[in-house]
N, C-alpha and C. Protein backbone atom coordinates (compact mmCIF):
# COMPACT_ATOMS: atom_id res chain seq x y z
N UNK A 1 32.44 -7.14 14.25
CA UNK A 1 31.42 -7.62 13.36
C UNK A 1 31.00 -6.46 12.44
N UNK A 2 30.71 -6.98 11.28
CA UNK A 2 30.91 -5.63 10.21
C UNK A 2 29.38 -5.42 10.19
N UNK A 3 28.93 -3.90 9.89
CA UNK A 3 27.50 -4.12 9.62
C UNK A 3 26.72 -4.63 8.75
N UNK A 4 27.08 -5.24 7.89
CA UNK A 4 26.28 -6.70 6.98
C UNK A 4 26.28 -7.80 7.74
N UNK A 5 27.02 -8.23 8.84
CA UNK A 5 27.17 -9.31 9.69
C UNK A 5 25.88 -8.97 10.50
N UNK A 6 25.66 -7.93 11.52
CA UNK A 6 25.03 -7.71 12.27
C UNK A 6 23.45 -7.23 11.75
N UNK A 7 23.75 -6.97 10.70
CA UNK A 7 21.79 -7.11 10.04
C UNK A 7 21.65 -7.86 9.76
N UNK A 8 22.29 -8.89 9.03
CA UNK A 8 21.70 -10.24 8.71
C UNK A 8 21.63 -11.23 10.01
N UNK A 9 22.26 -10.62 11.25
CA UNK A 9 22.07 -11.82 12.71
C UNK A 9 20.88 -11.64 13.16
N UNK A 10 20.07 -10.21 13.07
CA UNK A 10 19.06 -9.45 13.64
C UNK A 10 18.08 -10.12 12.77
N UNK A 11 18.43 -9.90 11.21
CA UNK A 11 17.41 -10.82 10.71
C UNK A 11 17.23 -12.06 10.69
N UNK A 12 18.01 -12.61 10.63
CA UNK A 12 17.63 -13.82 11.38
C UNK A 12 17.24 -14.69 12.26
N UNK A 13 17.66 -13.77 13.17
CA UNK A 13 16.62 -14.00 14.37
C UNK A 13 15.46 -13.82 14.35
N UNK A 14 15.25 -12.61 13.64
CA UNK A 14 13.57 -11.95 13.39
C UNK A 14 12.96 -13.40 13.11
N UNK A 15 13.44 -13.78 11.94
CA UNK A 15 12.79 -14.61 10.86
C UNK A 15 12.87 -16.58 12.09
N UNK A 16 13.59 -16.35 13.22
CA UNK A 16 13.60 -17.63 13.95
C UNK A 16 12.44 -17.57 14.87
N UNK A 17 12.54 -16.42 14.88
CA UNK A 17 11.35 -16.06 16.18
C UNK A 17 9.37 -16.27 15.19
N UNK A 18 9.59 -15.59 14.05
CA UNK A 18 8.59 -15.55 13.73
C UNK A 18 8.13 -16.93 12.80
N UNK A 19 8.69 -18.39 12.66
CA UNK A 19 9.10 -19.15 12.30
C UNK A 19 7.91 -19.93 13.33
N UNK A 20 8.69 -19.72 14.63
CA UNK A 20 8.49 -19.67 15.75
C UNK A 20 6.70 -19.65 15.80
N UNK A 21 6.58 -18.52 15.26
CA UNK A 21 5.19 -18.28 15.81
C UNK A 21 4.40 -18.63 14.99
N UNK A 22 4.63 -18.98 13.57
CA UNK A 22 3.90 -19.00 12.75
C UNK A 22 3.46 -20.62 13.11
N UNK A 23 4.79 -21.67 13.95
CA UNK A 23 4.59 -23.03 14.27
C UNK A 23 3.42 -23.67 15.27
N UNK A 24 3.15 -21.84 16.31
CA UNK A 24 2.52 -22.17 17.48
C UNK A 24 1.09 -21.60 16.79
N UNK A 25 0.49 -20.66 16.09
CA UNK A 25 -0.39 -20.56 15.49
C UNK A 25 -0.97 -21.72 14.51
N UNK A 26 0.01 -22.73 13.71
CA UNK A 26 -0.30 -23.79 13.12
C UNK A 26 -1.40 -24.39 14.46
N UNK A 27 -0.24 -24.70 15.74
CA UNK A 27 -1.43 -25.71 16.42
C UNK A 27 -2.71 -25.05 17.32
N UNK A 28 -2.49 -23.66 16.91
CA UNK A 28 -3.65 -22.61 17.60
C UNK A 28 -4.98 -23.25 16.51
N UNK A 29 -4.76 -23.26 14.98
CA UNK A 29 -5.57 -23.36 14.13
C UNK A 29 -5.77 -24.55 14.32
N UNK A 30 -5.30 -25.94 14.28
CA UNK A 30 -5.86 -26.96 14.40
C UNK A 30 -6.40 -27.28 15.73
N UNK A 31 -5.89 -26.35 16.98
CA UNK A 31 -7.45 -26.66 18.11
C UNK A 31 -8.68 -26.10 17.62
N UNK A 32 -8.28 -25.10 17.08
CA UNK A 32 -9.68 -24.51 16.52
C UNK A 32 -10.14 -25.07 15.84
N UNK A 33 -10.10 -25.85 14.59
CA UNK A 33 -10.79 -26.64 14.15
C UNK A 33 -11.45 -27.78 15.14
N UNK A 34 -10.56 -28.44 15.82
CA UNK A 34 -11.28 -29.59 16.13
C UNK A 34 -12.16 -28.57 17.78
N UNK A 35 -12.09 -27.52 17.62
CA UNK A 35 -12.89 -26.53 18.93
C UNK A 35 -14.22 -26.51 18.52
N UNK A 36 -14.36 -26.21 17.21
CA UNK A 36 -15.61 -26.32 16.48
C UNK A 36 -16.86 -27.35 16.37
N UNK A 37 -16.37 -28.33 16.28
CA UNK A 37 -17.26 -29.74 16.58
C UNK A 37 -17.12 -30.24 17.96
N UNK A 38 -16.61 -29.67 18.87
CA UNK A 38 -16.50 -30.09 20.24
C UNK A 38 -17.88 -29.35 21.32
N UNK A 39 -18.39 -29.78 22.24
CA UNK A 39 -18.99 -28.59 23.27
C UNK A 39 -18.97 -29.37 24.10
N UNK A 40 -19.46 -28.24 25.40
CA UNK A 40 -18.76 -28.63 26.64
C UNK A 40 -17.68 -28.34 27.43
N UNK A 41 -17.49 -28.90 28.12
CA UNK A 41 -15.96 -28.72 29.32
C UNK A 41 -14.74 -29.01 28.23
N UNK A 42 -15.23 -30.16 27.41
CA UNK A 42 -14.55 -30.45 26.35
C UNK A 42 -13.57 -29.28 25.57
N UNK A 43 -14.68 -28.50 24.98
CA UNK A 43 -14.53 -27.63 24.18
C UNK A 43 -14.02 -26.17 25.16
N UNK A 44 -13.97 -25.92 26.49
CA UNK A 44 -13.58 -24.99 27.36
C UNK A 44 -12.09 -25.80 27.39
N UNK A 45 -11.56 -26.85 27.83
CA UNK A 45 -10.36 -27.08 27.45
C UNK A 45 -9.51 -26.71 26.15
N UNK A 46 -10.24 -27.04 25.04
CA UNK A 46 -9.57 -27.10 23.95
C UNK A 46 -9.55 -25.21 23.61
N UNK A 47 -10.52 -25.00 23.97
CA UNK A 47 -10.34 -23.34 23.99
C UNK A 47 -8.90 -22.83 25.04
N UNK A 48 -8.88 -23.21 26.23
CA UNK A 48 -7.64 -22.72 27.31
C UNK A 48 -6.30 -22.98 26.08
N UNK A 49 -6.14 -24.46 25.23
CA UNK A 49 -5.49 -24.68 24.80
C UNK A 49 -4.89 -23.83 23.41
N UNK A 50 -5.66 -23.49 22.66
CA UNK A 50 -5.86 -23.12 21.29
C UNK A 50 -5.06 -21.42 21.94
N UNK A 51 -5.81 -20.48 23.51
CA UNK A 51 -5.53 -19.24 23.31
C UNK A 51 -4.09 -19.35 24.29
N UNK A 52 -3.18 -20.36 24.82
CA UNK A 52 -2.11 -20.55 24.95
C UNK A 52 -1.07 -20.62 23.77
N UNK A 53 -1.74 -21.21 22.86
CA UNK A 53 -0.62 -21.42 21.86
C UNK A 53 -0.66 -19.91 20.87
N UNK A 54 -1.85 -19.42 20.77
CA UNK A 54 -2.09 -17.85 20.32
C UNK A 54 -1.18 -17.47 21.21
N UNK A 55 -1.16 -17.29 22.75
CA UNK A 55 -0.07 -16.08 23.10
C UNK A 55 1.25 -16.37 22.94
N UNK A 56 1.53 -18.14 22.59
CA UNK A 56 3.15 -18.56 22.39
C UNK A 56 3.25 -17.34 21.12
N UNK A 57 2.58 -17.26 19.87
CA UNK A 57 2.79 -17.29 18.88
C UNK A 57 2.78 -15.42 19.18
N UNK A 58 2.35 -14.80 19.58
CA UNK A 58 2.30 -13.71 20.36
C UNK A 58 3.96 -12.65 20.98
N UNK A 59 4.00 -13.63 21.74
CA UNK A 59 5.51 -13.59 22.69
C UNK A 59 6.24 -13.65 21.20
N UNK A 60 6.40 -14.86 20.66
CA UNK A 60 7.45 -14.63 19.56
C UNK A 60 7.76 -13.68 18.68
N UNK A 61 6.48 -13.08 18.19
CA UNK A 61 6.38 -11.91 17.43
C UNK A 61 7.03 -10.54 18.17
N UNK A 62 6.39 -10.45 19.68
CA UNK A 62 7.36 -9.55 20.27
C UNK A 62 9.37 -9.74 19.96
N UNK A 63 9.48 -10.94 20.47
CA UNK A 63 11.13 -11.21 20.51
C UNK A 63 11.10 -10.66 18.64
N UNK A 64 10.80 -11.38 18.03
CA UNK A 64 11.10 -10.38 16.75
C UNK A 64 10.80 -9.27 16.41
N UNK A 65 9.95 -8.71 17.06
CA UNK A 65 9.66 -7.28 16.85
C UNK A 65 11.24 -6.61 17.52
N UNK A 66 11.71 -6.67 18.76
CA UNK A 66 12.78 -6.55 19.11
C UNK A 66 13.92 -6.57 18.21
N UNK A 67 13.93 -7.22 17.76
CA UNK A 67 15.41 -7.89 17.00
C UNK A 67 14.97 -7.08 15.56
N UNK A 68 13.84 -6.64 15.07
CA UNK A 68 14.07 -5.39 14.11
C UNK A 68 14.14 -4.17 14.62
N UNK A 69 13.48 -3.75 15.59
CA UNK A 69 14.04 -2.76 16.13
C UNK A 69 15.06 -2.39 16.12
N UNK A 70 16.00 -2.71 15.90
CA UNK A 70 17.91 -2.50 16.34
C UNK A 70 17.77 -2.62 15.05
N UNK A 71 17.66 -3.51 14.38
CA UNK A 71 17.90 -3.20 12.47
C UNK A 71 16.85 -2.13 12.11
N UNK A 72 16.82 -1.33 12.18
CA UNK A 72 16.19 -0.16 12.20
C UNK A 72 15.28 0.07 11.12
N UNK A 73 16.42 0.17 9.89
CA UNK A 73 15.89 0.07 8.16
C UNK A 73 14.59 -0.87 7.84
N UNK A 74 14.85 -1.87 8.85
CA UNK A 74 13.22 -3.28 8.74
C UNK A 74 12.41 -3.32 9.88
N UNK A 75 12.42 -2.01 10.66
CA UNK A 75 11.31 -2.33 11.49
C UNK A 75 9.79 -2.22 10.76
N UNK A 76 9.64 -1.96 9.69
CA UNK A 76 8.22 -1.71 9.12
C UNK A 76 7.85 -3.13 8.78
N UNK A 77 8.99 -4.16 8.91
CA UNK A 77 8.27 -5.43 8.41
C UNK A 77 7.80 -6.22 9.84
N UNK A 78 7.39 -5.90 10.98
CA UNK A 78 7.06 -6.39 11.97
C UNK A 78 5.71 -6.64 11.65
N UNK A 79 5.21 -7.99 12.37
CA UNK A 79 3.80 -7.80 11.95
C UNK A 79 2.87 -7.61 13.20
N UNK A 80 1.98 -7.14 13.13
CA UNK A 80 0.98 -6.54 14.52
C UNK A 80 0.13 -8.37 14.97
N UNK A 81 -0.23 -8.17 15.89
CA UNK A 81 -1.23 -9.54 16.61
C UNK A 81 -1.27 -8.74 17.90
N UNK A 82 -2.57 -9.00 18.02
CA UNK A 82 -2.61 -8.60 19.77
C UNK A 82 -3.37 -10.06 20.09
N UNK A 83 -2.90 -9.79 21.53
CA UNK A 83 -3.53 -11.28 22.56
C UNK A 83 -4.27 -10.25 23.12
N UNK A 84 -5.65 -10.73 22.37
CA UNK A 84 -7.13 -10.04 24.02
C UNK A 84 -7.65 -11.42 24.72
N UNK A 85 -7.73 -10.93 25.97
CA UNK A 85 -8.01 -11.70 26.87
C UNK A 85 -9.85 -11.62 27.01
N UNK A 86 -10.23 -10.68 26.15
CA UNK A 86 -11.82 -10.36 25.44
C UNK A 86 -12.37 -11.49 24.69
N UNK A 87 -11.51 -11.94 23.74
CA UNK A 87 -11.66 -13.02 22.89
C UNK A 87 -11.63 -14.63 23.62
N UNK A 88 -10.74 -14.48 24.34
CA UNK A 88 -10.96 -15.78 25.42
C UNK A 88 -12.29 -15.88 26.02
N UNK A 89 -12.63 -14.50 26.74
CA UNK A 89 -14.13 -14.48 27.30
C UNK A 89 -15.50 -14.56 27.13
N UNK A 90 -15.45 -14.26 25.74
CA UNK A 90 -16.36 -13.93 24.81
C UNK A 90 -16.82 -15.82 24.23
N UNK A 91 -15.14 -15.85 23.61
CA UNK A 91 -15.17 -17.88 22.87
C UNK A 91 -15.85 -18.50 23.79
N UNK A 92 -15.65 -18.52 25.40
CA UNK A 92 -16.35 -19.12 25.95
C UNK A 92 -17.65 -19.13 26.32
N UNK A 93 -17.70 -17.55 27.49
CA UNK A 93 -19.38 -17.23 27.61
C UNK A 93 -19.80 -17.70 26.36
N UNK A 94 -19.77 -17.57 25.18
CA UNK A 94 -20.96 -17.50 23.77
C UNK A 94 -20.47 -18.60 22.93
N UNK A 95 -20.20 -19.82 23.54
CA UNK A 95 -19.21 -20.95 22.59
C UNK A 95 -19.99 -21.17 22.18
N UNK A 96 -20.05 -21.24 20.62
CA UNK A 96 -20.93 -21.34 19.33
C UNK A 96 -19.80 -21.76 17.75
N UNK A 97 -20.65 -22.37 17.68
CA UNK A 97 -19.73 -22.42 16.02
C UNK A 97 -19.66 -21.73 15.41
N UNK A 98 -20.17 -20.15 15.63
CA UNK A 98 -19.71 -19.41 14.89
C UNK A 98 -18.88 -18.11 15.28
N UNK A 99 -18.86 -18.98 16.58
CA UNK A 99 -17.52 -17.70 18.04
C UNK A 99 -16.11 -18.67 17.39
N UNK A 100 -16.33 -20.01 17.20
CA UNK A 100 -15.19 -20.68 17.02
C UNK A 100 -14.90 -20.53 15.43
N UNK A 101 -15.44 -20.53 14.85
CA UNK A 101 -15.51 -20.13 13.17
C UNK A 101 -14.98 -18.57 13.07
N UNK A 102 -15.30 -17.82 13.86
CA UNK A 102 -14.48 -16.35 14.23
C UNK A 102 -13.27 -16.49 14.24
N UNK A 103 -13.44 -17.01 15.13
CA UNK A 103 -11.90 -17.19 16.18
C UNK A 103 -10.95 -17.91 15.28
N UNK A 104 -11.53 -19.00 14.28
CA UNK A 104 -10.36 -19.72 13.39
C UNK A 104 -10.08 -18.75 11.90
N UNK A 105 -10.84 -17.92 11.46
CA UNK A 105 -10.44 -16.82 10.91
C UNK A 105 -9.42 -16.05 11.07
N UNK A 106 -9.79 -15.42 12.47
CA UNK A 106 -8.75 -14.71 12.69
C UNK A 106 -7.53 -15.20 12.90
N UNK A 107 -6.97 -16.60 13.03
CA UNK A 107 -5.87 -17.68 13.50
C UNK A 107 -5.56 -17.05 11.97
N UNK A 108 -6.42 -17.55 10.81
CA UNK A 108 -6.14 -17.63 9.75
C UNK A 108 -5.13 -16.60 8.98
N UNK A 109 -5.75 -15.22 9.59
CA UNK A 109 -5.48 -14.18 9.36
C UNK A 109 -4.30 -13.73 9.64
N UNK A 110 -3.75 -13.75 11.30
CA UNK A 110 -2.24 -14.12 11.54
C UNK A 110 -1.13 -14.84 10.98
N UNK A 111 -1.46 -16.08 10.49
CA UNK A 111 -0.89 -16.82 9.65
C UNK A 111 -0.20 -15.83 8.43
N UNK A 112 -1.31 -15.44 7.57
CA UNK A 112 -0.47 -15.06 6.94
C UNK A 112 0.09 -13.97 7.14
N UNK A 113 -0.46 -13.16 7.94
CA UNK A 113 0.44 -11.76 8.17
C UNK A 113 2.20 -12.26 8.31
N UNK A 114 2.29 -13.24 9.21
CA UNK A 114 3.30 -13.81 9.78
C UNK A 114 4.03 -14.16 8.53
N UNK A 115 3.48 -15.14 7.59
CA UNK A 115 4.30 -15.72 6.46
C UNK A 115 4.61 -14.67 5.40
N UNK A 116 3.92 -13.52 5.64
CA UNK A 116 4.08 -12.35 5.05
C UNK A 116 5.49 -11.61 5.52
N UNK A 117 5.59 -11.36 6.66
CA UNK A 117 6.72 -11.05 7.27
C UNK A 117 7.74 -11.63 7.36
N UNK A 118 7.73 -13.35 7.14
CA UNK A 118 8.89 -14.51 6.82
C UNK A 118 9.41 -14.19 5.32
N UNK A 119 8.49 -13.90 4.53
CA UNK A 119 8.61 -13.67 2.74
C UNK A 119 9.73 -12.29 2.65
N UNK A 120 8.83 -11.27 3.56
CA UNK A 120 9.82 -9.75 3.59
C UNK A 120 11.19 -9.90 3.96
N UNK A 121 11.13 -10.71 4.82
CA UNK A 121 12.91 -10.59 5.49
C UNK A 121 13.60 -11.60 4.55
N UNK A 122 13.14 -12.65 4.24
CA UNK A 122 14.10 -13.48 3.29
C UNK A 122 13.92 -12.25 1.82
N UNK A 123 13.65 -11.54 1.51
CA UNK A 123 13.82 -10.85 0.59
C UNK A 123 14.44 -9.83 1.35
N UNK A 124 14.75 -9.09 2.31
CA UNK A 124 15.65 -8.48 3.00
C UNK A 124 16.94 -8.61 2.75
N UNK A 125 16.79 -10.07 3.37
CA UNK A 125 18.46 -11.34 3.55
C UNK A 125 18.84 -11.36 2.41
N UNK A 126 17.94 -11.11 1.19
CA UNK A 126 18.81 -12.02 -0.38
C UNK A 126 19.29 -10.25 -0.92
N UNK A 127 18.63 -9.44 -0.49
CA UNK A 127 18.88 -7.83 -1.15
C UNK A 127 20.12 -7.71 -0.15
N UNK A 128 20.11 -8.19 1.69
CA UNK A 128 21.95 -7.47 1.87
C UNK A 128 22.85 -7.88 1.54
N UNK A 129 22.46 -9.55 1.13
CA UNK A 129 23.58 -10.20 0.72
C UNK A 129 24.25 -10.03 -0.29
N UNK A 130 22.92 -9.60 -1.50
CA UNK A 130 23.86 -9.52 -3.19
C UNK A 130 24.10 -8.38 -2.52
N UNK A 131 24.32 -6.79 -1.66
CA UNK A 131 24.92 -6.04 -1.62
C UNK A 131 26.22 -6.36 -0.79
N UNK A 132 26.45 -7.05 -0.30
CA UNK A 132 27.84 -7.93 0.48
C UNK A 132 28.63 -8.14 -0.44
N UNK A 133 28.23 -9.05 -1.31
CA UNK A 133 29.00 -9.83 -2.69
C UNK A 133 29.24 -8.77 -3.63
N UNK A 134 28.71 -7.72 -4.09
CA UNK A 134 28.75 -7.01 -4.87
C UNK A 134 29.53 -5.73 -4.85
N UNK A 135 30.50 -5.43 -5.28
CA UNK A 135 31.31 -4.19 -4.90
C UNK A 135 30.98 -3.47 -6.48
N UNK A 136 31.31 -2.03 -5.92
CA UNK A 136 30.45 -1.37 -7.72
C UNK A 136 31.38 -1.96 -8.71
N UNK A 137 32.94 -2.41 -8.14
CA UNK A 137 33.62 -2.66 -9.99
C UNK A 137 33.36 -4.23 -10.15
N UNK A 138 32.58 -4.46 -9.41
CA UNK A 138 32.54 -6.31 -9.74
C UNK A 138 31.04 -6.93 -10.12
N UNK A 139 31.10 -7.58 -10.90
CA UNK A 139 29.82 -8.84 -10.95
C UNK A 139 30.00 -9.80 -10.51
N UNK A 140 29.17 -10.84 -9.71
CA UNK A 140 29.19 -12.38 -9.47
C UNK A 140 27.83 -12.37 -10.18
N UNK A 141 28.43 -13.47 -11.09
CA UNK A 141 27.21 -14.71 -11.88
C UNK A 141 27.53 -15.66 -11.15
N UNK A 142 26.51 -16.26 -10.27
CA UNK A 142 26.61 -17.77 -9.92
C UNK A 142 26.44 -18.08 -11.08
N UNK A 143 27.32 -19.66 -10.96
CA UNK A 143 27.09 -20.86 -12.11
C UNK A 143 28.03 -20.61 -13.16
N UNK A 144 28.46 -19.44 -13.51
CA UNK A 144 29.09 -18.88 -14.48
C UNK A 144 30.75 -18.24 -14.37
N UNK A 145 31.27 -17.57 -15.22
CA UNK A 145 32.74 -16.52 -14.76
C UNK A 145 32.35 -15.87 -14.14
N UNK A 146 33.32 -14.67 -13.60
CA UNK A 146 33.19 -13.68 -12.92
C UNK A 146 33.51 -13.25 -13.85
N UNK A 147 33.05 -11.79 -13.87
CA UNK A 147 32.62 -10.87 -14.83
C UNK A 147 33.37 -9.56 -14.33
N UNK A 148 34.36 -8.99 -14.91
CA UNK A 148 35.03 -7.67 -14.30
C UNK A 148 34.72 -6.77 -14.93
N UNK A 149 34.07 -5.43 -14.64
CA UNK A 149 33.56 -4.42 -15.64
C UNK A 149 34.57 -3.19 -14.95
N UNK A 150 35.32 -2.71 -16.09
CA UNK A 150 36.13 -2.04 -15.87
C UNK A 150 35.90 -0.41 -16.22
């Protein structure tokens, strides 16, 4: 496997994993919303629920943090999230609409870090590829001739 094969597998994985997480944070944010107008045992469920799908989304970011690691050149596009088990304790002891209004911020906030890090690697993927296709004596124009510069 040539090394353009094997950075673009790494990235892609990155980008499956964090895909991944950005899917399980979607339904982290919509418990949180509906966490907000809830109280009660009610709302202590929907909380257990909301900081499960935070650590799915968690775990994934690790497996992609991994899989840039070995692509070495893109480990700076990893994105940080920590799972505190503080924030679980806290949402509950002090469940308030504005512990849950916190708490859906910060969902918020992950989000995009995450789609931030989906944006970097597909701009990764499209920069190794035109360097794949591209040898210094050649042009490819999609849509068009090939172009030989001699």
């Amino acid at each position: 496997m040539s090394e353009f094969q094997e950075l673009e597998r790494l990235l892609l994985s990155a980008r499956g994993h964090l895909e991944r997480a950005l899917d399980y944070l979607s339904r982290a944010e919509t418990k949180s919303v509906v966490d907000m107008f809830f109280g009660g045992f009610v709302s202590f469920l929907i909380d257990l629920m909301e900081y499960e799908d935070y650590r799915k989304a968690v775990r994934e970011i690790e497996y992609a943090r991994s899989y840039l690691r070995k692509a070495r050149k893109y480990s700076h596009l990893i994105p940080s999230l920590r799972s505190s088990d503080l924030w679980l304790l806290l949402d509950v002891a002090f469940d308030s609409f504005f512990t849950d209004l916190l708490r859906h911020f910060r969902i918020m906030e992950a989000k995009r870090t995450v789609e931030d890090a989906i944006r970097e690697i597909d701009r990764a993927l499209y920069e190794l590829r035109t360097k794949r296709y591209l040898t210094p004596r050649e042009t490819v124009i999609y849509g068009e001739e090939d172009t030989r510069i001699y």
